[in-house]
N, C-alpha and C. Protein backbone atom coordinates (compact mmCIF):
# COMPACT_ATOMS: atom_id res chain seq x y z
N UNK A 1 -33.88 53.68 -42.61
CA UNK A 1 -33.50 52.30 -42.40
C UNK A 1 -34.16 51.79 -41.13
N UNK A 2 -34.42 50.70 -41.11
CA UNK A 2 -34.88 49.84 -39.94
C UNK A 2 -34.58 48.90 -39.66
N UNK A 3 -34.24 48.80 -38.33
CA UNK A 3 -33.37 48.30 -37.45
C UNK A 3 -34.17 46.94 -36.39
N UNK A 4 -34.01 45.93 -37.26
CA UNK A 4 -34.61 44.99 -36.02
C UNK A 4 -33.58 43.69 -35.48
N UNK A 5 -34.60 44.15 -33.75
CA UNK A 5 -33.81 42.95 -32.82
C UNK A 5 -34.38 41.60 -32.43
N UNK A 6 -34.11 40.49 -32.85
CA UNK A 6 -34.71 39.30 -32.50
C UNK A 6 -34.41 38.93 -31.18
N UNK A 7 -35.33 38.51 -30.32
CA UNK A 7 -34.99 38.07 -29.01
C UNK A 7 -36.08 36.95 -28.50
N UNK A 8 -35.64 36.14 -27.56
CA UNK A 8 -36.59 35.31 -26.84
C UNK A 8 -36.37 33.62 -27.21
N UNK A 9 -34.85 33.38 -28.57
CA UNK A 9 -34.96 32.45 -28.75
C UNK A 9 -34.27 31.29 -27.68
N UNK A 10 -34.02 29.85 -27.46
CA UNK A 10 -33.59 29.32 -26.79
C UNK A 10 -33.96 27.72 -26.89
N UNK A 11 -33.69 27.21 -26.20
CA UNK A 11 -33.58 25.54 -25.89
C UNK A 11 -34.93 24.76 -25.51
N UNK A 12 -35.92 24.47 -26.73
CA UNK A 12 -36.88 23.93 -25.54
C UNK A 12 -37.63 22.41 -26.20
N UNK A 13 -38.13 21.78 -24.93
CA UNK A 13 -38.42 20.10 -25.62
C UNK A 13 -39.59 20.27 -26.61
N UNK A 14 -39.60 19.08 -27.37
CA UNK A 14 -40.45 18.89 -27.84
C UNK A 14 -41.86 18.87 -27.42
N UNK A 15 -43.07 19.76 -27.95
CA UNK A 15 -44.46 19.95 -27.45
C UNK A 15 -44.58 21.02 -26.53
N UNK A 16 -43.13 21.72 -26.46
CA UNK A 16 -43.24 22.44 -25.39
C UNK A 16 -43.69 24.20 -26.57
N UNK A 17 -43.38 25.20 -25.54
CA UNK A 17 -43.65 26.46 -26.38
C UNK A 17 -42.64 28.01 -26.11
N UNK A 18 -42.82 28.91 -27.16
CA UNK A 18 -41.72 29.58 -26.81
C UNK A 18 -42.17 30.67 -27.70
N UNK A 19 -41.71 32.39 -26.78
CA UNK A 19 -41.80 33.21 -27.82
C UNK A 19 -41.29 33.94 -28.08
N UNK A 20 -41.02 34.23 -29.20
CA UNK A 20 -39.87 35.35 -30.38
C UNK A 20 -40.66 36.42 -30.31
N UNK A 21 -39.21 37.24 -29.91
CA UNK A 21 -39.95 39.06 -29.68
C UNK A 21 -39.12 39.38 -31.14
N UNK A 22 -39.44 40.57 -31.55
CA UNK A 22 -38.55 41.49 -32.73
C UNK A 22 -38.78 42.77 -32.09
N UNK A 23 -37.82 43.77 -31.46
CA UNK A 23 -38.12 44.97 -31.48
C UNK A 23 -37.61 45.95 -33.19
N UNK A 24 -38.08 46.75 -33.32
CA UNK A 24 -37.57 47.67 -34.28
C UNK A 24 -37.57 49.03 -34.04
N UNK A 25 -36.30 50.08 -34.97
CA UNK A 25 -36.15 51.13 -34.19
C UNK A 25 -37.17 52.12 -35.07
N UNK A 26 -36.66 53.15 -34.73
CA UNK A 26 -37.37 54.70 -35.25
C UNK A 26 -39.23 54.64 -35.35
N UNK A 27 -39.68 55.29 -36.10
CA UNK A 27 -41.24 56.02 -35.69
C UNK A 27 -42.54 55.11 -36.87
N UNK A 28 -41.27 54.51 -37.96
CA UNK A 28 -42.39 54.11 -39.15
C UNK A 28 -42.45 52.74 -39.17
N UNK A 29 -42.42 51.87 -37.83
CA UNK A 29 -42.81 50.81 -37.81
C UNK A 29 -44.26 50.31 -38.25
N UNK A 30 -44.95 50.94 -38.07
CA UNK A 30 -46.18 50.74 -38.72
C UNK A 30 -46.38 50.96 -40.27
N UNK A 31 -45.72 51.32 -40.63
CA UNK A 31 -46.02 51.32 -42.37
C UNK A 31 -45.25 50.03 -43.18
N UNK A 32 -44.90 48.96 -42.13
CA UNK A 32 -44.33 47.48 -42.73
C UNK A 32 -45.39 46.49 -41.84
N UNK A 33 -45.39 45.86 -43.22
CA UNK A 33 -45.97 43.94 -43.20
C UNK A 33 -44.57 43.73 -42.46
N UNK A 34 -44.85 42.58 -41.26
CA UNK A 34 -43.63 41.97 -40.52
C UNK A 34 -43.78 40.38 -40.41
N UNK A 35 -42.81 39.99 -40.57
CA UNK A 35 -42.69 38.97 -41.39
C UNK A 35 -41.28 38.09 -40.35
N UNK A 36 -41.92 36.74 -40.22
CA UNK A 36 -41.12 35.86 -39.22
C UNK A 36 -40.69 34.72 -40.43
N UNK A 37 -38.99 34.60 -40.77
CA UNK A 37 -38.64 33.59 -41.51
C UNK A 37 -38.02 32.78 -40.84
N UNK A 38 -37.59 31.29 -41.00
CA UNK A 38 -36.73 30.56 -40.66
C UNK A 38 -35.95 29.79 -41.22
N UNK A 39 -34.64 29.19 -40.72
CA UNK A 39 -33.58 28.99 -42.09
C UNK A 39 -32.90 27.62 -40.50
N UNK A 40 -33.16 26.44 -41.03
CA UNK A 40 -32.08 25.58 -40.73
C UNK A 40 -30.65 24.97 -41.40
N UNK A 41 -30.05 24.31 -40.90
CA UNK A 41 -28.54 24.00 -41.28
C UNK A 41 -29.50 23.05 -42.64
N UNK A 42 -28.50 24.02 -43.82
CA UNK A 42 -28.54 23.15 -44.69
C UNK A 42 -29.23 22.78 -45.84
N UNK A 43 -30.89 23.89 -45.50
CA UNK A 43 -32.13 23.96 -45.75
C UNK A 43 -32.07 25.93 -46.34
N UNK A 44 -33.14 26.29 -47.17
CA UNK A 44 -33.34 27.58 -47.75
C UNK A 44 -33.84 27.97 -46.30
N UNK A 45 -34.02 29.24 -46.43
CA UNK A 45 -34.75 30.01 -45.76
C UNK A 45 -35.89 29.88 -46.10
N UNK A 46 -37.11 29.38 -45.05
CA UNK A 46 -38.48 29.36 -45.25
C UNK A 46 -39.64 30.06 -44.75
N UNK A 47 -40.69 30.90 -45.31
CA UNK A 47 -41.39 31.62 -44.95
C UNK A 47 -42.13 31.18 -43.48
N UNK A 48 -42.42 31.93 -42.28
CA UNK A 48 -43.13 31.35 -41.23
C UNK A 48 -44.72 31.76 -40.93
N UNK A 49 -44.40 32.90 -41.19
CA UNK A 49 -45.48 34.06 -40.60
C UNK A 49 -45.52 35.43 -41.16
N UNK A 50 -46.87 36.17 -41.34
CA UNK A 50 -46.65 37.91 -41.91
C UNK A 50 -47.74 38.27 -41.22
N UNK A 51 -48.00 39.45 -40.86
CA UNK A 51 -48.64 39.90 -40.54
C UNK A 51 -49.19 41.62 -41.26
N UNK A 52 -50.02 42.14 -41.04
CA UNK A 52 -50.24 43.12 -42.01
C UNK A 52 -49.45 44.35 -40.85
N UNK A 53 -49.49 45.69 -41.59
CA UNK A 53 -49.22 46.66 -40.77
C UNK A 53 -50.20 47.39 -39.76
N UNK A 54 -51.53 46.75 -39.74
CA UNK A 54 -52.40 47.10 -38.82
C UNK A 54 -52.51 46.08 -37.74
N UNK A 55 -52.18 44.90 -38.47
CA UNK A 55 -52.00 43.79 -37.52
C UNK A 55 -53.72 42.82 -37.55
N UNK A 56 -54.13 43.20 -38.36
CA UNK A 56 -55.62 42.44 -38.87
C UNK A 56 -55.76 41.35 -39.97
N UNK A 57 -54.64 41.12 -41.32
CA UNK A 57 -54.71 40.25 -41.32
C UNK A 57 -52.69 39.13 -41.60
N UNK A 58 -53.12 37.65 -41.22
CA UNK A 58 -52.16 36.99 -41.11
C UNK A 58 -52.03 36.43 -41.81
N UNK A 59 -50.99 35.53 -42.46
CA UNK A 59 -50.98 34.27 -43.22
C UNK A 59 -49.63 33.66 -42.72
N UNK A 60 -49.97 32.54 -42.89
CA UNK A 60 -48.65 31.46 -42.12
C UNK A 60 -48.68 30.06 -42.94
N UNK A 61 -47.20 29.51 -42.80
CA UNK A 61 -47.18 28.05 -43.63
C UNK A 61 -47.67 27.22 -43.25
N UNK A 62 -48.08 26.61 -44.03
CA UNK A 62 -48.86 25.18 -43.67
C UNK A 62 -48.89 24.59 -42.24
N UNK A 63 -47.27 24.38 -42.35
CA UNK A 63 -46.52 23.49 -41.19
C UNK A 63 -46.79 24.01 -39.83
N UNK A 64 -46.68 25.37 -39.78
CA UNK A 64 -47.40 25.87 -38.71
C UNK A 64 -48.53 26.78 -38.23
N UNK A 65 -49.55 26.34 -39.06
CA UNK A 65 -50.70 26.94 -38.67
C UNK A 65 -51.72 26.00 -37.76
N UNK A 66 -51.93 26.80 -37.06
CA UNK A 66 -52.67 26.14 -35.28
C UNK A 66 -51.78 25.71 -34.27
N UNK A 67 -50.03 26.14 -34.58
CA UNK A 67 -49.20 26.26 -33.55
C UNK A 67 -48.75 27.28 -33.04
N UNK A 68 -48.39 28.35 -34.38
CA UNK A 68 -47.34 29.36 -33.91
C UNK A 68 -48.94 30.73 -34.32
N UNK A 69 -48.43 31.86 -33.65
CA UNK A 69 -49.49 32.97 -33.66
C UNK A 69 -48.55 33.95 -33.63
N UNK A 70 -48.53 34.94 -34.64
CA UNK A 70 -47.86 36.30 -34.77
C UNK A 70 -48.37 37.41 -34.72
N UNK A 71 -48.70 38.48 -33.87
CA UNK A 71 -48.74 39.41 -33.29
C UNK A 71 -48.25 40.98 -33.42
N UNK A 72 -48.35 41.94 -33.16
CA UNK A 72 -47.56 43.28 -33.34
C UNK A 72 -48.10 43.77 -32.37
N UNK A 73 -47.58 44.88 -31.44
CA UNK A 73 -47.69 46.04 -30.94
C UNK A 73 -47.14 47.13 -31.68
N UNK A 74 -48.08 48.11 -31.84
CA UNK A 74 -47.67 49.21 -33.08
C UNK A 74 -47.24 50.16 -32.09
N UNK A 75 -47.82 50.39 -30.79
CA UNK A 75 -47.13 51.31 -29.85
C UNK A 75 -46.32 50.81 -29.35
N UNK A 76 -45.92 49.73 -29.35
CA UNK A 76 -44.21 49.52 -28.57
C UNK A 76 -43.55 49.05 -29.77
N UNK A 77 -43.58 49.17 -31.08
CA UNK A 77 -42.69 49.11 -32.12
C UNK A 77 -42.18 47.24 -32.31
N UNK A 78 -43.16 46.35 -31.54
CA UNK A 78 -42.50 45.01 -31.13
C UNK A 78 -43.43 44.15 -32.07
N UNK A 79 -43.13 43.45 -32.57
CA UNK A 79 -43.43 41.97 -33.17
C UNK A 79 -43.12 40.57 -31.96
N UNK A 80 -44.55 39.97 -32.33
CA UNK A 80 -44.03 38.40 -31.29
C UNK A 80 -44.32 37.64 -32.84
N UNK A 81 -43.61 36.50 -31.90
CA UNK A 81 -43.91 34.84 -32.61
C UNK A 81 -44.20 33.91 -31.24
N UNK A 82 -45.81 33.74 -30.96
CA UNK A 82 -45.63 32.41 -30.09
C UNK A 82 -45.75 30.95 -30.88
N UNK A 83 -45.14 30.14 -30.79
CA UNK A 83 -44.95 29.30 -30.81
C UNK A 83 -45.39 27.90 -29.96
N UNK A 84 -46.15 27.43 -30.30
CA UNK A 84 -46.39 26.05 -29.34
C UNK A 84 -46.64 24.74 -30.05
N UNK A 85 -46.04 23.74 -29.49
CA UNK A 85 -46.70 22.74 -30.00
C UNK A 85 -45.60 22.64 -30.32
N UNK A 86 -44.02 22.91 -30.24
CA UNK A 86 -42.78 23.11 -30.92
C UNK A 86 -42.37 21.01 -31.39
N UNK A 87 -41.95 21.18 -32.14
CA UNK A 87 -41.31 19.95 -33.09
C UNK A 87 -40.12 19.99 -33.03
N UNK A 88 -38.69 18.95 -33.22
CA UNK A 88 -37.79 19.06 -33.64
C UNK A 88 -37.43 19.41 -34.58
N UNK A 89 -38.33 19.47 -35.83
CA UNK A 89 -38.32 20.32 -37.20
C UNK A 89 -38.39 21.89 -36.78
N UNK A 90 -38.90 22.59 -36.16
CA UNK A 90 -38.77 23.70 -35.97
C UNK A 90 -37.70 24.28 -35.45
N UNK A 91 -36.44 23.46 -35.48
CA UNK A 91 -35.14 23.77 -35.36
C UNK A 91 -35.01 24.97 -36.22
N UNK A 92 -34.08 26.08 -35.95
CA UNK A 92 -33.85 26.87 -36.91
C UNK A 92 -33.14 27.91 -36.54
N UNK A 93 -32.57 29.05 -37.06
CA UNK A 93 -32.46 30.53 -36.75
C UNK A 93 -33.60 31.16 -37.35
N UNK A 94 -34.44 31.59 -36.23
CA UNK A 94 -35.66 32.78 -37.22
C UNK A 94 -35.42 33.90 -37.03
N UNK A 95 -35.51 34.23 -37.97
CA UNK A 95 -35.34 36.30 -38.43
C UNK A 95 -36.32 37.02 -38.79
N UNK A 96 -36.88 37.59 -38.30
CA UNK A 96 -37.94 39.27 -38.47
C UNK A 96 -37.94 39.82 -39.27
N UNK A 97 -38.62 40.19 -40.44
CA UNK A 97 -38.00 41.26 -41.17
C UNK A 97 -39.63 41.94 -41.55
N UNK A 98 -38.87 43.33 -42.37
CA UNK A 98 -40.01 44.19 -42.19
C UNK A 98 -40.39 44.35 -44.56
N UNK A 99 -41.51 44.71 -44.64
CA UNK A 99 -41.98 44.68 -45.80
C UNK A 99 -42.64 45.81 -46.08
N UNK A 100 -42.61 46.49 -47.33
CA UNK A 100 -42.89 48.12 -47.66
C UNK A 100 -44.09 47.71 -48.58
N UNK A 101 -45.70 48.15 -48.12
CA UNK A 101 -46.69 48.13 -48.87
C UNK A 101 -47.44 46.97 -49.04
N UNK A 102 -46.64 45.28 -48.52
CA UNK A 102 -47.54 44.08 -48.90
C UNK A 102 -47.49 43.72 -47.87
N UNK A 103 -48.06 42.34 -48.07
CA UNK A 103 -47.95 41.34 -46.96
C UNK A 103 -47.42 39.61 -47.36
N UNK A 104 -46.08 39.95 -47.91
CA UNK A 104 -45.55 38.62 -49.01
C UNK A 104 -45.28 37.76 -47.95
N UNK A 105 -45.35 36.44 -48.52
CA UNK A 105 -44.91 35.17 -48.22
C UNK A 105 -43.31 34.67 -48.62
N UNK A 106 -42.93 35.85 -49.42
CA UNK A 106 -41.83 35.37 -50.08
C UNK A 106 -40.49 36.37 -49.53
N UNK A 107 -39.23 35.65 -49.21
CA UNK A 107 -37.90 36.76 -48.57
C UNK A 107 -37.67 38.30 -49.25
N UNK A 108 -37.77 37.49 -50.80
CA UNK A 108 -37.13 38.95 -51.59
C UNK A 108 -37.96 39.97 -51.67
N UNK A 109 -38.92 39.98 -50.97
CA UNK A 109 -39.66 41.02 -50.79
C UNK A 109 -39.82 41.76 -49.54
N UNK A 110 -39.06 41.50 -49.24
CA UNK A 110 -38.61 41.85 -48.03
C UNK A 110 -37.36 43.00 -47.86
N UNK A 111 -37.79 44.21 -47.16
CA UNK A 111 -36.77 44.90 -46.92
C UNK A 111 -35.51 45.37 -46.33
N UNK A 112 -36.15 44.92 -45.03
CA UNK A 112 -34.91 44.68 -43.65
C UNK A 112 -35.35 43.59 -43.04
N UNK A 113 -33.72 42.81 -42.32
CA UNK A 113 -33.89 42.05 -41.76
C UNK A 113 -33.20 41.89 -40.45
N UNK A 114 -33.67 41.40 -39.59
CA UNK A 114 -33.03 41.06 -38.12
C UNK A 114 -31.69 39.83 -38.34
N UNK A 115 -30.83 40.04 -36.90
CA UNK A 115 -29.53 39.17 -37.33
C UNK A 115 -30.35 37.72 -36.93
N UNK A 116 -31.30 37.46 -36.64
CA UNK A 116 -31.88 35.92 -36.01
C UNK A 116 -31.65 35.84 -34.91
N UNK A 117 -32.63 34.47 -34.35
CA UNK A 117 -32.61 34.06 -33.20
C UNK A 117 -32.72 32.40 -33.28
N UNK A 118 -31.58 31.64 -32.38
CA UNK A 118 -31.57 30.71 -32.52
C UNK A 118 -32.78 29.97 -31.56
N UNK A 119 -33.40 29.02 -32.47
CA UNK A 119 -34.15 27.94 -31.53
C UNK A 119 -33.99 26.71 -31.92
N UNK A 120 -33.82 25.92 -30.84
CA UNK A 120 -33.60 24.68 -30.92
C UNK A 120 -34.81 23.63 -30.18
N UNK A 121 -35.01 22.56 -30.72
CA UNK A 121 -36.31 22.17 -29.63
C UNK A 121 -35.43 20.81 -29.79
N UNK A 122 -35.57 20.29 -28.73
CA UNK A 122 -34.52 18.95 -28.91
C UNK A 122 -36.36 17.55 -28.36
N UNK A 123 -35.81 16.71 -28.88
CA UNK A 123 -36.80 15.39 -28.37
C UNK A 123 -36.89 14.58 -27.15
């Protein structure tokens, strides 16, 4: 099982920037696609970011590609999300989660997930 911690979320203005750590536990962090979702009041949960398990290639939604950049350290077991350029739409709780063999765009393919991290970007 794998165990991830979302951290780094918080309060910030619009245009401003911010970044989401995920740590995860035990040794086989590297054999998961990691994967940044986000879910506002009210709204599905929507895909953000994946990254491969080597960390070479990415894909990200529309909405935020040329803002947000997702990252891994395979020796410190850590996933980022930077974020810039933040919107009031990017309101959300985002959650980490880890993926066995792909690199999906989609939740249910997804294996474990982090409890979230709230961000708020106010105007």
């Amino acid at each position: 099982q794998v165990q991830l911690v979302e951290s780094g979320g918080g309060l910030v203005q619009a245009g401003g920037s911010l970044r989401l750590s995920c740590a995860a536990s035990g040794r086989t962090f590297s054999r998961y696609a990691m994967g940044w979702f986000r879910q506002a009041p009210g709204k599905e949960r929507e895909f953000v970011a994946v990254i491969s398990r080597g960390g070479s290639n990415t894909r990200y939604e529309d909405s935020v590609k040329g803002r947000f950049v997702i990252s891994r350290d395979n020796a410190k077991n850590m996933v980022y999300l930077q974020m810039n350029s933040l919107k009031p739409d990017d309101t959300a709780v985002y959650y980490c989660a880890a993926a066995v063999g792909v690199i999906p765009t989609n939740s249910p393919a997804y294996d474990y997930w982090g409890q979230g991290t709230q961000v708020t970007v106010s105007s």
